[in-house]
N, C-alpha and C. Protein backbone atom coordinates (compact mmCIF):
# COMPACT_ATOMS: atom_id res chain seq x y z
N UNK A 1 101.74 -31.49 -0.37
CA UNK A 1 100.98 -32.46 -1.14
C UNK A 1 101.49 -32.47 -2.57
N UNK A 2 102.51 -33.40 -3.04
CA UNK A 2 102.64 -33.56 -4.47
C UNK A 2 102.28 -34.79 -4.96
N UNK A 3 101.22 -34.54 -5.80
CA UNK A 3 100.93 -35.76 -6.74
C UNK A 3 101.69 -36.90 -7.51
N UNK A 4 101.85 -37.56 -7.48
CA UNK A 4 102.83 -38.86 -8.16
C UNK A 4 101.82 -39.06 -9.53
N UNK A 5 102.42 -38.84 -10.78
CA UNK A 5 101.90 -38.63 -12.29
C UNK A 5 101.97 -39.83 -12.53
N UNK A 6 100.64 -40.31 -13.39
CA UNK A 6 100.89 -42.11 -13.87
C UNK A 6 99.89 -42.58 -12.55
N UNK A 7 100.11 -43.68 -12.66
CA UNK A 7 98.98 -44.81 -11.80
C UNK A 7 99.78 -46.40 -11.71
N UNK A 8 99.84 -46.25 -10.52
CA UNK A 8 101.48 -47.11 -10.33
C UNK A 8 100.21 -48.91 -10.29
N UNK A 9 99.10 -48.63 -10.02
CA UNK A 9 97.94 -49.69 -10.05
C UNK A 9 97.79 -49.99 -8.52
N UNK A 10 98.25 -50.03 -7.57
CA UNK A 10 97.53 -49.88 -6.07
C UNK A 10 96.54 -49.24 -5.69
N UNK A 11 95.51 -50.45 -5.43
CA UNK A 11 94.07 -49.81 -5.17
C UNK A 11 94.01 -49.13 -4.07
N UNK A 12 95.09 -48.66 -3.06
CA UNK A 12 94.95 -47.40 -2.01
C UNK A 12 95.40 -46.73 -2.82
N UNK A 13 95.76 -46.27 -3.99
CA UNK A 13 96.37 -44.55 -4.31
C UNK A 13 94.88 -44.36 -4.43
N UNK A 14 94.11 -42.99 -4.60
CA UNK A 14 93.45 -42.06 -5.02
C UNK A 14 93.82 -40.99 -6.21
N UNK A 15 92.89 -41.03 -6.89
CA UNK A 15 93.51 -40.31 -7.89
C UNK A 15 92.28 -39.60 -8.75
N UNK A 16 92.99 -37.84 -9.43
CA UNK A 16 92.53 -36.96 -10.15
C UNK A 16 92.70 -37.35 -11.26
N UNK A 17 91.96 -37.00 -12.01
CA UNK A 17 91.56 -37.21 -13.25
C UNK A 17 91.16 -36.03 -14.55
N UNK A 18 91.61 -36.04 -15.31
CA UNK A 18 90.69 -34.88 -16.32
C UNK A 18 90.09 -36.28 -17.71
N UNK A 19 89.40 -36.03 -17.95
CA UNK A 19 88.84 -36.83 -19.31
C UNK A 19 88.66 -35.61 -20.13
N UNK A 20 88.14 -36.13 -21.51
CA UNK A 20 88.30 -35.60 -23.01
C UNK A 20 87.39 -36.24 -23.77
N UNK A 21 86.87 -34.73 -23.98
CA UNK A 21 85.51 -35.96 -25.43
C UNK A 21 86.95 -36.05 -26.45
N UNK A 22 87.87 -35.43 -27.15
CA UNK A 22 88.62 -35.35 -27.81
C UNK A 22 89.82 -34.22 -27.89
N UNK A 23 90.77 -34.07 -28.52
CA UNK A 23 91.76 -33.66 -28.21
C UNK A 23 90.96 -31.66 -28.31
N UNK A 24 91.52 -31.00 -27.12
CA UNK A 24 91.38 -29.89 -27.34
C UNK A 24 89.85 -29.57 -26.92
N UNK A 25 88.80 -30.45 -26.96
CA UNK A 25 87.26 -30.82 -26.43
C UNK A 25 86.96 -30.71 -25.64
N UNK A 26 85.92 -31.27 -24.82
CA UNK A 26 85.14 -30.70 -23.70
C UNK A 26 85.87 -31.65 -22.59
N UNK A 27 86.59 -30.91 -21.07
CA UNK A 27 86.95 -31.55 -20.20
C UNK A 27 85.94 -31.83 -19.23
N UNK A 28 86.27 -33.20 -18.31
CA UNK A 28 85.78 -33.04 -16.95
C UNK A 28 86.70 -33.27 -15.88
N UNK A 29 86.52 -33.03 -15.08
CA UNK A 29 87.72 -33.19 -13.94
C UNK A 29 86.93 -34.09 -12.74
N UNK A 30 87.57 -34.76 -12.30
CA UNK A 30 86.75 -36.04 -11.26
C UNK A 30 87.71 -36.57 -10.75
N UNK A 31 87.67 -37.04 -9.24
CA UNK A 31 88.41 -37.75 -8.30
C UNK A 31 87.67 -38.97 -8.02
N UNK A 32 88.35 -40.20 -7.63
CA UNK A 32 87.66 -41.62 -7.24
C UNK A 32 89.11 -42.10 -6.02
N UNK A 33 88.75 -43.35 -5.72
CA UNK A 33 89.40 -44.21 -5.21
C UNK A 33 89.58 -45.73 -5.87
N UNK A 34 89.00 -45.78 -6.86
CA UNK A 34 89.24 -46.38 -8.15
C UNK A 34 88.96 -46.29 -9.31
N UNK A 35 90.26 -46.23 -9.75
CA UNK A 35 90.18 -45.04 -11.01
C UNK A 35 89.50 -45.90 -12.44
N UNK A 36 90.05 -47.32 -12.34
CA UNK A 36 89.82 -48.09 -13.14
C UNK A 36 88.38 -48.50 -13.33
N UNK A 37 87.55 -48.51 -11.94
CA UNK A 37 85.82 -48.62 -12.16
C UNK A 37 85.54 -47.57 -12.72
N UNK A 38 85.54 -46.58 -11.63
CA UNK A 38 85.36 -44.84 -12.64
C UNK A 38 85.30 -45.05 -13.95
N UNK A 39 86.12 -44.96 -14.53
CA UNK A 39 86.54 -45.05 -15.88
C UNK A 39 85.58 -45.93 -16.72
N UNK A 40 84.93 -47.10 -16.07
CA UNK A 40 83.83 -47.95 -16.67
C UNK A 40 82.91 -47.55 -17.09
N UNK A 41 82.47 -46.55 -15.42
CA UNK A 41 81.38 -46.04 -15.26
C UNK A 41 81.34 -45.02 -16.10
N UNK A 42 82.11 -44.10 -16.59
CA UNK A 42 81.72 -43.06 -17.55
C UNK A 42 81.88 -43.63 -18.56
N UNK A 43 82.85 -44.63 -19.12
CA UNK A 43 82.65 -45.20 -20.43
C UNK A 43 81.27 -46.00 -20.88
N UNK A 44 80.95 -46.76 -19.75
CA UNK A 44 79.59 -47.56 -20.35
C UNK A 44 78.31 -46.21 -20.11
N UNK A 45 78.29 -45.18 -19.19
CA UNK A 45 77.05 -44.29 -19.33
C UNK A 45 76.58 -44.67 -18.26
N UNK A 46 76.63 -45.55 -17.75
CA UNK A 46 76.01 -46.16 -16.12
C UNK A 46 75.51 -45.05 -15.43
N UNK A 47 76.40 -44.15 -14.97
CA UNK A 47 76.02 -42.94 -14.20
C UNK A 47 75.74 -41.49 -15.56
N UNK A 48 74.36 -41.26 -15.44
CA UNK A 48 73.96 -40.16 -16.45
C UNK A 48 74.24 -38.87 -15.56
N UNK A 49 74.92 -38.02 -16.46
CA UNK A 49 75.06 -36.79 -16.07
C UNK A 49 76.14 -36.08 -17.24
N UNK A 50 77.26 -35.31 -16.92
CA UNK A 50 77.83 -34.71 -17.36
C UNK A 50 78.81 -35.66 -18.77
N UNK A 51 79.41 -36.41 -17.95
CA UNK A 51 80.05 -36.98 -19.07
C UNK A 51 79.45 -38.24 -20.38
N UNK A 52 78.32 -38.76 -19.85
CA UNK A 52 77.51 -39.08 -20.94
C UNK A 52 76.82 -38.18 -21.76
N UNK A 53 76.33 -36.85 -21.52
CA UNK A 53 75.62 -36.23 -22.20
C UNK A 53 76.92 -35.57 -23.42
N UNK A 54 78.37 -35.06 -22.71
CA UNK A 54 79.44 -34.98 -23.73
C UNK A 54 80.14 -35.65 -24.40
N UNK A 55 79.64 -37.34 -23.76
CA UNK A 55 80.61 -38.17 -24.60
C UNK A 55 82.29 -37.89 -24.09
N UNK A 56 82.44 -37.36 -23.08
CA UNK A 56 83.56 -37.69 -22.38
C UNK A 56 83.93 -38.77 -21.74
N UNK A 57 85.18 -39.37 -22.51
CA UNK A 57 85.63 -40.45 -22.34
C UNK A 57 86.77 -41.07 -22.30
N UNK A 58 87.77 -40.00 -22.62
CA UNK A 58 89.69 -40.23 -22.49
C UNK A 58 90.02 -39.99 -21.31
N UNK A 59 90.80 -40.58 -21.16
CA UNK A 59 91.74 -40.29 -19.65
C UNK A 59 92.94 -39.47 -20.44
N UNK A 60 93.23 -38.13 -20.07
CA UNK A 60 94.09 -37.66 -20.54
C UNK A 60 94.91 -37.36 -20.05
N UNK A 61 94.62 -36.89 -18.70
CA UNK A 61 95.66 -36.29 -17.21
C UNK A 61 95.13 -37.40 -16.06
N UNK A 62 96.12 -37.98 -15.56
CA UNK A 62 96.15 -38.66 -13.80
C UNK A 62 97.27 -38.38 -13.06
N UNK A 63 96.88 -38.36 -11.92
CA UNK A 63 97.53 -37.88 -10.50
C UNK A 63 97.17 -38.34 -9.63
N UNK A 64 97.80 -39.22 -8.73
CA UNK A 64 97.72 -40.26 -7.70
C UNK A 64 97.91 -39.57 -6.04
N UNK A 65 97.40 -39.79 -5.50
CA UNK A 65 97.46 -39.54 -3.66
C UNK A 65 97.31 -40.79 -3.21
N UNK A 66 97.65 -40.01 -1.92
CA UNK A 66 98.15 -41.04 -0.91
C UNK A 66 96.34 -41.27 -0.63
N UNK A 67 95.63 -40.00 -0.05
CA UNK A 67 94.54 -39.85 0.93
C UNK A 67 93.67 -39.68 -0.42
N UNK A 68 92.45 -39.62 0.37
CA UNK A 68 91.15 -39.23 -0.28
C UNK A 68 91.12 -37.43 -0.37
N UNK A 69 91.60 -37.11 1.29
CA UNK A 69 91.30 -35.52 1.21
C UNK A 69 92.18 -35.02 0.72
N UNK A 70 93.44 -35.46 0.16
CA UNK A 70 94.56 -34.76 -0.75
C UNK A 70 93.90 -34.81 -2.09
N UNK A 71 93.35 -35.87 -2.65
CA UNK A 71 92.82 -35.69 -4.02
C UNK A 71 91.48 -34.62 -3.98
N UNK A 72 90.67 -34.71 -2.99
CA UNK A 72 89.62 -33.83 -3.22
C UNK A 72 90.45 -32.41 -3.15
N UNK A 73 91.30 -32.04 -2.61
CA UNK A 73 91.78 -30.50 -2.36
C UNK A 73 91.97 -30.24 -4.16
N UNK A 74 92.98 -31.07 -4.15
CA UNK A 74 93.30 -31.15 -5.73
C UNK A 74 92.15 -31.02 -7.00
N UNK A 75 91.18 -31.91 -6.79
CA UNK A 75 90.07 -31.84 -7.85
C UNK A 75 89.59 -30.54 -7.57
N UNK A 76 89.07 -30.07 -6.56
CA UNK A 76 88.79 -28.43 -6.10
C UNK A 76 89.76 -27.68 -6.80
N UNK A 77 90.55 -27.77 -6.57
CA UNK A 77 91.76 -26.42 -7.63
C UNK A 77 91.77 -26.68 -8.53
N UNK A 78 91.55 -27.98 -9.56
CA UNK A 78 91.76 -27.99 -10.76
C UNK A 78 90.39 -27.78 -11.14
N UNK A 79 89.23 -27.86 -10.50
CA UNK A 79 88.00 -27.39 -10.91
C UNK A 79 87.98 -26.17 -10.98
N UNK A 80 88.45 -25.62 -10.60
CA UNK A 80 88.71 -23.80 -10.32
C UNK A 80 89.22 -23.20 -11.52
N UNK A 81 90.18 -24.00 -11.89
CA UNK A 81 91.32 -22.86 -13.01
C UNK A 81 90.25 -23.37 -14.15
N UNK A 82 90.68 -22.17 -15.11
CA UNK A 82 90.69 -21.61 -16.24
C UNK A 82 91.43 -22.68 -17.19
N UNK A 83 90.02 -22.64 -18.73
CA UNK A 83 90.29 -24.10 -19.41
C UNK A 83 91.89 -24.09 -19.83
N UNK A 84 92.23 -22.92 -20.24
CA UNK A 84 93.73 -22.89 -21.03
C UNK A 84 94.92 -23.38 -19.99
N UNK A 85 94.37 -23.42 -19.07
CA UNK A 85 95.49 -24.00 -17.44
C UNK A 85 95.45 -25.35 -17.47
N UNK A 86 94.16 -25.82 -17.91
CA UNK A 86 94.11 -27.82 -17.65
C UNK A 86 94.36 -27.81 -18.94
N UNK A 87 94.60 -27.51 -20.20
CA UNK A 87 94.58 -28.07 -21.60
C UNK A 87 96.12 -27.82 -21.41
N UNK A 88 96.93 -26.54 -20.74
CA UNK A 88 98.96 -26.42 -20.43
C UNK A 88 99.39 -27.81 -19.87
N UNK A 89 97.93 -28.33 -18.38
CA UNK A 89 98.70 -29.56 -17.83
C UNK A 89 98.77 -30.36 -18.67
N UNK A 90 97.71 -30.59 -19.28
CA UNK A 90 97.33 -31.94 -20.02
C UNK A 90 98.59 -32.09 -21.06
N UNK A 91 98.88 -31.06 -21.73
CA UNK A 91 100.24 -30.74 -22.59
C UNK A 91 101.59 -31.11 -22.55
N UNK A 92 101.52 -30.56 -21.11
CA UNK A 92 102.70 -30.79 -20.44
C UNK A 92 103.27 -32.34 -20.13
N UNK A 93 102.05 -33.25 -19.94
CA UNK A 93 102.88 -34.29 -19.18
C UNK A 93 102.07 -35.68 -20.47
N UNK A 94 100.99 -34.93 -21.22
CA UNK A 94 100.21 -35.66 -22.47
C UNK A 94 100.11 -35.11 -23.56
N UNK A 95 101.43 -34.68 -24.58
CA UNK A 95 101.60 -33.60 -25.37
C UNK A 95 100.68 -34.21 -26.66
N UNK A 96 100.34 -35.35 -26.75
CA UNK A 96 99.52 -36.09 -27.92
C UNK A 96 97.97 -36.94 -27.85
N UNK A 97 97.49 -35.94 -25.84
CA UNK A 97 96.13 -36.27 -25.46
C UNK A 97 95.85 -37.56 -25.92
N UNK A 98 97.07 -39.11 -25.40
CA UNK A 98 96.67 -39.92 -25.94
C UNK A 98 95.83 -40.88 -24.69
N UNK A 99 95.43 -41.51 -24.66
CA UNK A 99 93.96 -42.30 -23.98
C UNK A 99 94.73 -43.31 -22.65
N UNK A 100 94.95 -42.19 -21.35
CA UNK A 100 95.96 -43.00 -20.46
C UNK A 100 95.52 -44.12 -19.88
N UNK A 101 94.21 -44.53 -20.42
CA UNK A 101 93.50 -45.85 -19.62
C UNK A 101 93.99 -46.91 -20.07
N UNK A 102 94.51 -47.43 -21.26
CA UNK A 102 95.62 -48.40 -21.79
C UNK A 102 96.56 -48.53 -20.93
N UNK A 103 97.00 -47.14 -19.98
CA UNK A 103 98.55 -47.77 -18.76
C UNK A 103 97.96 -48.69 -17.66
N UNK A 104 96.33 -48.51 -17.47
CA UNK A 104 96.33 -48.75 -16.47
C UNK A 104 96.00 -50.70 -16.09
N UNK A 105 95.79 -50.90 -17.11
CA UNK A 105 95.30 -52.77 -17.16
C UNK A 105 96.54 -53.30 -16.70
C-alpha cells in the first residue's frame, strides 16, 4: 500500500489527511472519500467536535488511495505515532505548512 502525495482531483481516490490550527499547532488526522467536502465541513464548523473546538483548519499533509480500507489502515497508523513523527511528515513533503486546499479547486 503506497500512498500517491497531492490529490490528483478524482472523486474515487480516498484520502488521509492531517490539518493544522497553525504551523507547529494542534493536529488532526482524518480520512474521507471526499476530501474537498471534508474540508468544508471542518472549515464552516458544520460538524462540532474536535476540530471546531481547535480551530483546525489547514490542510497540511494529503495522501490519496485507491480503497477506503487502505486509507483507514493508514489514518490508524498515523493516529498512532507520536506528534514529532506527523510534524517530520508534514516537513518533509510541506516544509512551509502551507494551506494544501488551494491545490485542490
Amino acid at each position: 500500500m503506497q500512498p500517491q502525495l497531492g490529490y490528483d482531483g478524482a472523486m474515487a481516490d480516498f484520502a488521509v489527511y492531517i490539518l493544522a490550527s497553525q504551523r507547529n499547532g494542534t493536529l488532526y488526522t482524518g480520512s474521507t472519500g471526499n476530501i474537498v467536502r471534508r474540508l468544508e465541513e471542518h472549515r464552516s464548523g458544520v460538524v462540532a467536535g474536535f476540530t471546531q473546538t481547535h480551530s483546525v483548519k489547514l490542510l497540511v499533509h494529503l495522501e490519496t488511495y485507491l480503497t477506503i480500507d487502505e486509507a483507514r489502515v493508514r489514518e490508524a497508523a498515523l493516529k498512532r505515532w507520536r506528534r514529532d513523527w506527523k510534524i517530520a511528515l508534514i516537513e518533509e513533503h510541506n516544509p512551509d505548512w502551507r494551506d494544501l486546499a488551494q491545490d485542490l479547486a
